[in-house]
Every structure is written in structure tokens, then in C-alpha cells.
C-alpha atoms as a PDB file:
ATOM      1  CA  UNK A   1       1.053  -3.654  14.682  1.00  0.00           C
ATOM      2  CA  UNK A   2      -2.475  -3.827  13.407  1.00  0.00           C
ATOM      3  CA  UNK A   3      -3.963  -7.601  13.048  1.00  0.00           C
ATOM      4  CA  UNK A   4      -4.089  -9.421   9.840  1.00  0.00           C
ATOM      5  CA  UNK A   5      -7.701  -8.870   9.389  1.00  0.00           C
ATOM      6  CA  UNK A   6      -7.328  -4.763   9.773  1.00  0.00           C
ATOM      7  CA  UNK A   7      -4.883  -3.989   7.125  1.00  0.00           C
ATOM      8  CA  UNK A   8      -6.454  -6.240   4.588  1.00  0.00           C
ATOM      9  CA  UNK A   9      -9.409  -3.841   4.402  1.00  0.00           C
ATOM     10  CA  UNK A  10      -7.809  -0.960   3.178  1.00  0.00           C
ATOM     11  CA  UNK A  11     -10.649   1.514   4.766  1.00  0.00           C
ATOM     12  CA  UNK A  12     -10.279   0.464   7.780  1.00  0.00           C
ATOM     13  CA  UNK A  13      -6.466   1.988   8.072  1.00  0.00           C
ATOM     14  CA  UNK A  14      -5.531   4.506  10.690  1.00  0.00           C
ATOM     15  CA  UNK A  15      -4.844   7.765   8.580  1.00  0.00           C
ATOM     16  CA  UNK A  16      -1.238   7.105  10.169  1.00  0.00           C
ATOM     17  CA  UNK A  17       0.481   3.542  10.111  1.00  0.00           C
ATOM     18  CA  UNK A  18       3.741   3.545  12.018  1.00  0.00           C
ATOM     19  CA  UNK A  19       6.893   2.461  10.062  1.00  0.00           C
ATOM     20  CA  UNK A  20       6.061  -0.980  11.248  1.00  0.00           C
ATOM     21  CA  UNK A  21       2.372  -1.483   9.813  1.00  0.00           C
ATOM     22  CA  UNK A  22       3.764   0.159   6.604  1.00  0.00           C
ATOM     23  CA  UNK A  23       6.890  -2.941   6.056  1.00  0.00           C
ATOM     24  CA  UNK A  24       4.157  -5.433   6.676  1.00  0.00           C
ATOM     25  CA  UNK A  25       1.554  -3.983   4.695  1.00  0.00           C
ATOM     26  CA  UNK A  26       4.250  -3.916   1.555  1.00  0.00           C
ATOM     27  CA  UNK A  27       5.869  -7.812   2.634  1.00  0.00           C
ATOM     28  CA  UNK A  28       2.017  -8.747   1.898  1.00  0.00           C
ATOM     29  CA  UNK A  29       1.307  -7.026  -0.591  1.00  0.00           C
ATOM     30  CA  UNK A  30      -1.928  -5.230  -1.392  1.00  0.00           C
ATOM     31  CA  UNK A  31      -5.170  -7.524  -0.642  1.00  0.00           C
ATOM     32  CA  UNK A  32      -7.544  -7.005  -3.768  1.00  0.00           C
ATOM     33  CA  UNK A  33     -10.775  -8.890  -3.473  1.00  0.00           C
ATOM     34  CA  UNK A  34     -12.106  -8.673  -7.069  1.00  0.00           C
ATOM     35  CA  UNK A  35     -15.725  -9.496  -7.149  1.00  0.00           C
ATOM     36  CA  UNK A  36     -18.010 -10.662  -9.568  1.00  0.00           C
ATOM     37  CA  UNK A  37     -20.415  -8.074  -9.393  1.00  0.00           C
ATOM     38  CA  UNK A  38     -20.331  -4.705  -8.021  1.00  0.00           C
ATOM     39  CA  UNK A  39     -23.396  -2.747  -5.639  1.00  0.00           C
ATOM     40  CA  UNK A  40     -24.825  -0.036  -8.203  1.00  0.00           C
ATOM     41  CA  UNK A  41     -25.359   3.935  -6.665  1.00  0.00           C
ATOM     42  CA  UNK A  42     -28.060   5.768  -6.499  1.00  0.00           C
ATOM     43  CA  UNK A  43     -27.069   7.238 -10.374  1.00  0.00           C
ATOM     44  CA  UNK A  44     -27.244   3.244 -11.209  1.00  0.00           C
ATOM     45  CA  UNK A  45     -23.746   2.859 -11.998  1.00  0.00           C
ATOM     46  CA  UNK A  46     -21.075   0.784 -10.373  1.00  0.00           C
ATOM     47  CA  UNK A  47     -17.377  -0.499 -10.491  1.00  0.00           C
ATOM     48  CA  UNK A  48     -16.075  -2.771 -12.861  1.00  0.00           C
ATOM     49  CA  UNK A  49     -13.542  -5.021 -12.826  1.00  0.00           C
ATOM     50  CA  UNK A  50     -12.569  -3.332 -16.359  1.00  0.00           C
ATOM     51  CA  UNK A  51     -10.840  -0.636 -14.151  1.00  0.00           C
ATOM     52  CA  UNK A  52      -8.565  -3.017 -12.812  1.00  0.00           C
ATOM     53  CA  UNK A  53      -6.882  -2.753 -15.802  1.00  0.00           C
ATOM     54  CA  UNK A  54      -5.431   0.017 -18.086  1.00  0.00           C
ATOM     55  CA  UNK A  55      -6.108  -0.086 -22.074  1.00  0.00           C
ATOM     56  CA  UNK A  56      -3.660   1.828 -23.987  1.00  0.00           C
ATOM     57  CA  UNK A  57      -4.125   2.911 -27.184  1.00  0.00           C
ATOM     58  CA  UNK A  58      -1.691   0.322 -29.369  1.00  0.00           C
ATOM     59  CA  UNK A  59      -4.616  -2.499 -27.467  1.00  0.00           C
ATOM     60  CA  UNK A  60      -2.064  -3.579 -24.470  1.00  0.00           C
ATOM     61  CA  UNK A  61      -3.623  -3.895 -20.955  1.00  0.00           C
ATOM     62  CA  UNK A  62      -2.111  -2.837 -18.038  1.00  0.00           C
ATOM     63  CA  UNK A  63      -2.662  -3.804 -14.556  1.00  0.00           C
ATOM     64  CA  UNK A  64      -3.395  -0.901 -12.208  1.00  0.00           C
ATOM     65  CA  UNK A  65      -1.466  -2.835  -9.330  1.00  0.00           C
ATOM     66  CA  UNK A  66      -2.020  -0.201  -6.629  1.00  0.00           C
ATOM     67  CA  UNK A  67      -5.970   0.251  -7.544  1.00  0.00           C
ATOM     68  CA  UNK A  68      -7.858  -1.638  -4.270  1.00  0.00           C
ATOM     69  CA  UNK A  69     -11.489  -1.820  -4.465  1.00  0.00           C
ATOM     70  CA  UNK A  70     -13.210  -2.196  -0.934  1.00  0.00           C
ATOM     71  CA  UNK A  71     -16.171  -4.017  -0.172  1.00  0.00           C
ATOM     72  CA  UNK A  72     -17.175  -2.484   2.757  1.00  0.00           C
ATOM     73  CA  UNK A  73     -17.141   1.087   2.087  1.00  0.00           C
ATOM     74  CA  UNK A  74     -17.748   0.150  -2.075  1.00  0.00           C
ATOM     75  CA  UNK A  75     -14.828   2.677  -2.989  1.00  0.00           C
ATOM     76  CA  UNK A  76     -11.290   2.571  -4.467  1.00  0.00           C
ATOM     77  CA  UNK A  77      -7.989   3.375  -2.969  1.00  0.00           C
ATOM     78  CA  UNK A  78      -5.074   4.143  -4.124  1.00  0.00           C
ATOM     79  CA  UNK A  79      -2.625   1.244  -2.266  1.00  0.00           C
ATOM     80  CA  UNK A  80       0.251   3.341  -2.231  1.00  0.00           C
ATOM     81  CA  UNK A  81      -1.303   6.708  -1.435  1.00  0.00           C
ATOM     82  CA  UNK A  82      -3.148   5.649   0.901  1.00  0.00           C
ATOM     83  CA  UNK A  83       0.025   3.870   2.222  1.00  0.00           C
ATOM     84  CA  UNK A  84       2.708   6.717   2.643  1.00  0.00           C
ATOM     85  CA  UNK A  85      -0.357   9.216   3.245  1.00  0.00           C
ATOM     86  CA  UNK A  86       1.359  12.016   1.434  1.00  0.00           C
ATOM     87  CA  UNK A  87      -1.295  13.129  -0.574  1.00  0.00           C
ATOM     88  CA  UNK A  88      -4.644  15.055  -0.091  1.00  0.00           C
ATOM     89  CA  UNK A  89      -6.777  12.796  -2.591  1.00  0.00           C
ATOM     90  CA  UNK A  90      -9.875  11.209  -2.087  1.00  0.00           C
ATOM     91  CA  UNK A  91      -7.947   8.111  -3.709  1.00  0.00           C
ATOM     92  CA  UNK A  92      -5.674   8.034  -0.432  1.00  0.00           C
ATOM     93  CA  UNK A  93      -7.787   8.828   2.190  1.00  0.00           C
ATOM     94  CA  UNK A  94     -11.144   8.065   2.013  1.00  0.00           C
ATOM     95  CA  UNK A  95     -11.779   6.485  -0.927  1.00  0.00           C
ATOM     96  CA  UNK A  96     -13.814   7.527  -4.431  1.00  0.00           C
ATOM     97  CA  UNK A  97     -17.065   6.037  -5.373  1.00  0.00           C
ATOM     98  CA  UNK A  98     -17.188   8.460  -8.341  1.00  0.00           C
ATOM     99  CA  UNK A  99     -17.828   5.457 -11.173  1.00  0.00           C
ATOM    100  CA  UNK A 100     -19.207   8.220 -13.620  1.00  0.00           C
ATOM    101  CA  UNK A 101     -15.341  10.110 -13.559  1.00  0.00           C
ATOM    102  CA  UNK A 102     -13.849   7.157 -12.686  1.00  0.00           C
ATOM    103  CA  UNK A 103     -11.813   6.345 -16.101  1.00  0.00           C
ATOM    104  CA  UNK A 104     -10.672  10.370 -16.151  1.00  0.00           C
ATOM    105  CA  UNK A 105      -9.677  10.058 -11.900  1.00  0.00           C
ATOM    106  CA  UNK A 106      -7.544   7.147 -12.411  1.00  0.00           C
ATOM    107  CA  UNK A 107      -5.394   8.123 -15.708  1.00  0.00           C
ATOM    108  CA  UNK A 108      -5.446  11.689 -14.047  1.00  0.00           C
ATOM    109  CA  UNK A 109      -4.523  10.314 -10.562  1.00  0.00           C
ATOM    110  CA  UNK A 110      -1.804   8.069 -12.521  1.00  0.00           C
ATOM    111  CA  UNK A 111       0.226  10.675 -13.654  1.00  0.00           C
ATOM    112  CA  UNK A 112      -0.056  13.153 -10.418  1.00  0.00           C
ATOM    113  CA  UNK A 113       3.410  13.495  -8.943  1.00  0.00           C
ATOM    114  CA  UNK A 114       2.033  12.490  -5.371  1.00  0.00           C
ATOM    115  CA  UNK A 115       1.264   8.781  -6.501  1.00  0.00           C
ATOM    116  CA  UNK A 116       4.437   8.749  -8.973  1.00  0.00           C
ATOM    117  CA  UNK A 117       6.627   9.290  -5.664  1.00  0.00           C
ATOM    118  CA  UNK A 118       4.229   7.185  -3.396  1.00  0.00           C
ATOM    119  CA  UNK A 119       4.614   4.444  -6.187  1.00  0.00           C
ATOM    120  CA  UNK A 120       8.195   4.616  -6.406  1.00  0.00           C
ATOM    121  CA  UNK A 121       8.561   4.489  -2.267  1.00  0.00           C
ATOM    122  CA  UNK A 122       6.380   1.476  -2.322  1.00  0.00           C
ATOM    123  CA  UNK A 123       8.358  -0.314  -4.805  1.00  0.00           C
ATOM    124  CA  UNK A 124      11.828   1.301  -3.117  1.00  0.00           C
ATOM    125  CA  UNK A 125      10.806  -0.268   0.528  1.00  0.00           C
ATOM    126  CA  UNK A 126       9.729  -3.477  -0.810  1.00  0.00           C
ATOM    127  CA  UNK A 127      13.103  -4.292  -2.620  1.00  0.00           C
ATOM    128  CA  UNK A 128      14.732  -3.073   0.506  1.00  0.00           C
ATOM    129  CA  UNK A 129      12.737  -5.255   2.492  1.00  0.00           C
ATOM    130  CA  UNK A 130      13.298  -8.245   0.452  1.00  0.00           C
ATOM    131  CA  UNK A 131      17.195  -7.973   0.521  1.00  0.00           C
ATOM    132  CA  UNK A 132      16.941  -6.392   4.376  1.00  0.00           C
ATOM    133  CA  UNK A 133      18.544  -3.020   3.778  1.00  0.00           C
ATOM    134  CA  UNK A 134      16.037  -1.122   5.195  1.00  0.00           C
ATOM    135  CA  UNK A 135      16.841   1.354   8.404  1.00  0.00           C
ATOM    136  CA  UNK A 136      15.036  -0.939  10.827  1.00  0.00           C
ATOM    137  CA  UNK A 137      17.431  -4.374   9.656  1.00  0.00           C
ATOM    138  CA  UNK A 138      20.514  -2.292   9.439  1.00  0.00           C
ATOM    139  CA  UNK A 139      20.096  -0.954  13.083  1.00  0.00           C
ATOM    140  CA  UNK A 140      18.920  -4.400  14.531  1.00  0.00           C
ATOM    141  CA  UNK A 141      22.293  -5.827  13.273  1.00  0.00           C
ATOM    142  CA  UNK A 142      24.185  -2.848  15.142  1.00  0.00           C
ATOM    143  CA  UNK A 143      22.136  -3.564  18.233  1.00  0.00           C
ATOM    144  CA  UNK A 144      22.561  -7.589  18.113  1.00  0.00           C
ATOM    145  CA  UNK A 145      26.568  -6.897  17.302  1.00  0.00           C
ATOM    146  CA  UNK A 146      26.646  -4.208  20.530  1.00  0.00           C
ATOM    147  CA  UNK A 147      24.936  -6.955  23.099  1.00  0.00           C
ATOM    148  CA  UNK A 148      27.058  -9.932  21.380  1.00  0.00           C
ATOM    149  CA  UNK A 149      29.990  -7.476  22.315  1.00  0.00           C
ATOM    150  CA  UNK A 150      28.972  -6.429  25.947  1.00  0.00           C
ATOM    151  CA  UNK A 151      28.040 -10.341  26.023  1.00  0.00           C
ATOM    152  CA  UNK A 152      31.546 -11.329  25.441  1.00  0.00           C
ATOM    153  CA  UNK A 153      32.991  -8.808  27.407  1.00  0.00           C
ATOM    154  CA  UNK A 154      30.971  -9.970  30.491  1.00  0.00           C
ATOM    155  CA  UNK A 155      31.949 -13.226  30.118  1.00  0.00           C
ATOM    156  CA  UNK A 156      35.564 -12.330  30.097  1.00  0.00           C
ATOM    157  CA  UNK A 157      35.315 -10.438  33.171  1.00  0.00           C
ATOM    158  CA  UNK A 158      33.166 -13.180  34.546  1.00  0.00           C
ATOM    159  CA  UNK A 159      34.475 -16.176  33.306  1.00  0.00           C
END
């Protein structure tokens, strides 16, 4: 299980997370540290908290939930890429500092069919999670049921 303080900076993720860093990661949520003001590149540009959200064209805004920003590395992720690792995108594994493309990445990266299927599995394992019908709860239950059984039957034979 990686600390607290490790998965809240998405860059410093293992390129694999077991099963178990994965549940936790979507219990919490994603950890989003939106900042004032942004470190510029060398081509003077920088991110903006305008990306956070999506303008479409009838003037509704969107939030771009799964968009992380990190501090450290001053890149974006893609939270749920970069959480079932199925894709090859810079998004998901090490991050895009690109702020010139930036608006044409994320509405391309939007519709890929990687993050459509990562973004469904995220919101998939966090419903499961929240009414425990994941894998993991259903075979804890058979394993607390099997030693409650071999308890009792112990105790009958050794009263």
C-alpha cells in the first residue's frame, strides 16, 4: 500500500499500482491542488486553471474531473489513465507540459477510446466499492464464513 503522501502526487505513482493502491486511490478520490498561478516554460506559456474546465459550444462548463495538474513535475495527468495504466499516452504516464496543444490534447484525449474505458472502470470500481461488491469484499466474506465454519466445527469437536 503506498502512504498517503505518495499517491496524492500523481507523478510520483509506480507505473504499476496493485489492485490494492488502485481501491484506495478511487475511495479518495483524485487529489487536485489548483493553484493560483502556474510556473511559465521556456516558450512563456503556462497552465491555467481555465483547463480545468470544458466550454461547450451552447456556453455550459464542464468539469474535466479526471484532469490532475502536478506541482512537482508542472504537468497534467490523466487520473484515470494514469490509474488503470492501459494506455500509451503521455497523459497517463508521464505527464504533458504541452500548454501550446493543450486545448486540442485534452478534447482529443477526451474522446480516445483508452480514457472512455479507463473512465468508465474508474467510475465502475468506485460504485462497487461504495456498495462492497467488488472481487476483494466478495471473497473476504467467503473466507470470514469458511473460518466462522471451521471455528464452529472445532468447537463442537472440542467443546
Amino acid at each position: 500500500m503506498l502512504p498517503f503522501c505518495t499517491w496524492e502526487e500523481i507523478s510520483d505513482w509506480p507505473q504499476t499500482l496493485t489492485n490494492h493502491n488502485i481501491q484506495e486511490i478511487v475511495i479518495n478520490g483524485p487529489v487536485n491542488r489548483q493553484l493560483n498561478s502556474y510556473p511559465r516554460n521556456y516558450d512563456n506559456r503556462s497552465f491555467s486553471l481555465s483547463f480545468f474546465c470544458r466550454k461547450i459550444s451552447n456556453g455550459e462548463s464542464h468539469p474535466r474531473s479526471w484532469l490532475i495538474y502536478s506541482e512537482k513535475v508542472n504537468k497534467i495527468f490523466c487520473f484515470c489513465c494514469k490509474l488503470f495504466n492501459i494506455t500509451d499516452t503521455s497523459l497517463a504516464r508521464t505527464g504533458s507540459a504541452d500548454w501550446r496543444h493543450l486545448s486540442q490534447n485534452l478534447t482529443r484525449h477526451k474522446v480516445s477510446v483508452d480514457h472512455i474505458e479507463n473512465f468508465g472502470n474508474r467510475i465502475e470500481l468506485k460504485r462497487r466499492l461504495q456498495s462492497s461488491k467488488t472481487v476483494d469484499c466478495s471473497t473476504e466474506k467467503q473466507l470470514l464464513n469458511e473460518i466462522d465454519r471451521w471455528n464452529n466445527a472445532l468447537k463442537r469437536k472440542f467443546p
